[in-house]
Protein backbone atom coordinates (compact mmCIF):
# COMPACT_ATOMS: atom_id res chain seq x y z
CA UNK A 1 -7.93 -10.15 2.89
CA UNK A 2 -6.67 -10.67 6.10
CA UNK A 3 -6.90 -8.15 8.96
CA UNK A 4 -3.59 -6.74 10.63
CA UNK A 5 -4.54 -7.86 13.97
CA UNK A 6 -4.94 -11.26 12.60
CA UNK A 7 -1.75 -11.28 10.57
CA UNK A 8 -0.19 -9.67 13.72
CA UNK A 9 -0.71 -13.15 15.44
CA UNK A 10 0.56 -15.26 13.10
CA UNK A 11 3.63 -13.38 12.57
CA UNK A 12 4.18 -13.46 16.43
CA UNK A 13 3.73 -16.54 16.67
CA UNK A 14 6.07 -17.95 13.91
CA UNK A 15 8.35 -15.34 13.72
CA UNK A 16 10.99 -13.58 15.83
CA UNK A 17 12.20 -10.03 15.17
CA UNK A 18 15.39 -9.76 12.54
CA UNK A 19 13.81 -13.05 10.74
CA UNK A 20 12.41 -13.01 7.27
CA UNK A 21 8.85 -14.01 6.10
CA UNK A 22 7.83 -14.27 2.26
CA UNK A 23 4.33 -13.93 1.44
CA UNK A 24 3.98 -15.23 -2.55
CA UNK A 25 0.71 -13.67 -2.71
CA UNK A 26 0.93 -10.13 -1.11
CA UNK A 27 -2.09 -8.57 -2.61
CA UNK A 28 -2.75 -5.09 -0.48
CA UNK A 29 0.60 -5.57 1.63
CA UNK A 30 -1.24 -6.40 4.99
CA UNK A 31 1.57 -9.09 5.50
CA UNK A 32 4.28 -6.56 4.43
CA UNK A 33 2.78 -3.93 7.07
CA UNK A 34 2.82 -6.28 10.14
CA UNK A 35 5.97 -7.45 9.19
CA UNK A 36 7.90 -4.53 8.50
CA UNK A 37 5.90 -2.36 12.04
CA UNK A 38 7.26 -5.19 14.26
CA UNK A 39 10.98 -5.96 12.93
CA UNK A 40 10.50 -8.55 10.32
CA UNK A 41 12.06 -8.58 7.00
CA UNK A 42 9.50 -8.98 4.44
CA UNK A 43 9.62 -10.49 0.35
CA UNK A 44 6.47 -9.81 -0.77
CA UNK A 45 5.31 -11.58 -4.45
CA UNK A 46 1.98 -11.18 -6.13
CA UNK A 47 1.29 -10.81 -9.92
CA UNK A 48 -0.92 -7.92 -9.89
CA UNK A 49 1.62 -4.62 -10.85
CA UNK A 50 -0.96 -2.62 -8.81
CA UNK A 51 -0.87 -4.89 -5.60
CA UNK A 52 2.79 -4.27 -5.31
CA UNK A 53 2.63 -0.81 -5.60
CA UNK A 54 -0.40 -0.49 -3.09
CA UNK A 55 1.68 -3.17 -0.87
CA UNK A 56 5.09 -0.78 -0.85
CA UNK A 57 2.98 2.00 -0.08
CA UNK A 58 1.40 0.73 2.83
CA UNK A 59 4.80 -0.35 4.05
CA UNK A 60 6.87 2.50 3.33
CA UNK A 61 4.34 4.74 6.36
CA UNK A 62 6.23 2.43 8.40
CA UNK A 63 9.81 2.37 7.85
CA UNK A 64 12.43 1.98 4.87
């Protein structure tokens, strides 16, 4: 797991607000959060039916 304030870095760093990042493993969605709280559009991919639903949770406290 990676920590928010960690993925919040990369994300900033790569990214720009309006763009779209695809994480192909999502597991708990901390990619998803960061993503979605700063602007980003966000794919998020795991294989683990419970990740997902943990992952849209996470994201859906913070916007559509």
């Amino acid at each position: 797991g990676q920590s928010e304030s960690g993925m919040f870095d990369i994300v900033n760093r790569f990214t720009y607000p309006g763009q779209l990042v695809c994480d192909p493993f999502c597991g708990g969605g901390t990619t998803g959060v960061v993503c979605v709280s700063t602007g980003r559009n966000f794919i998020g991919i795991d294989c683990d039916e419970a990740a997902i639903e943990t992952s849209k949770k996470r994201m859906s406290e913070y916007g559509d």
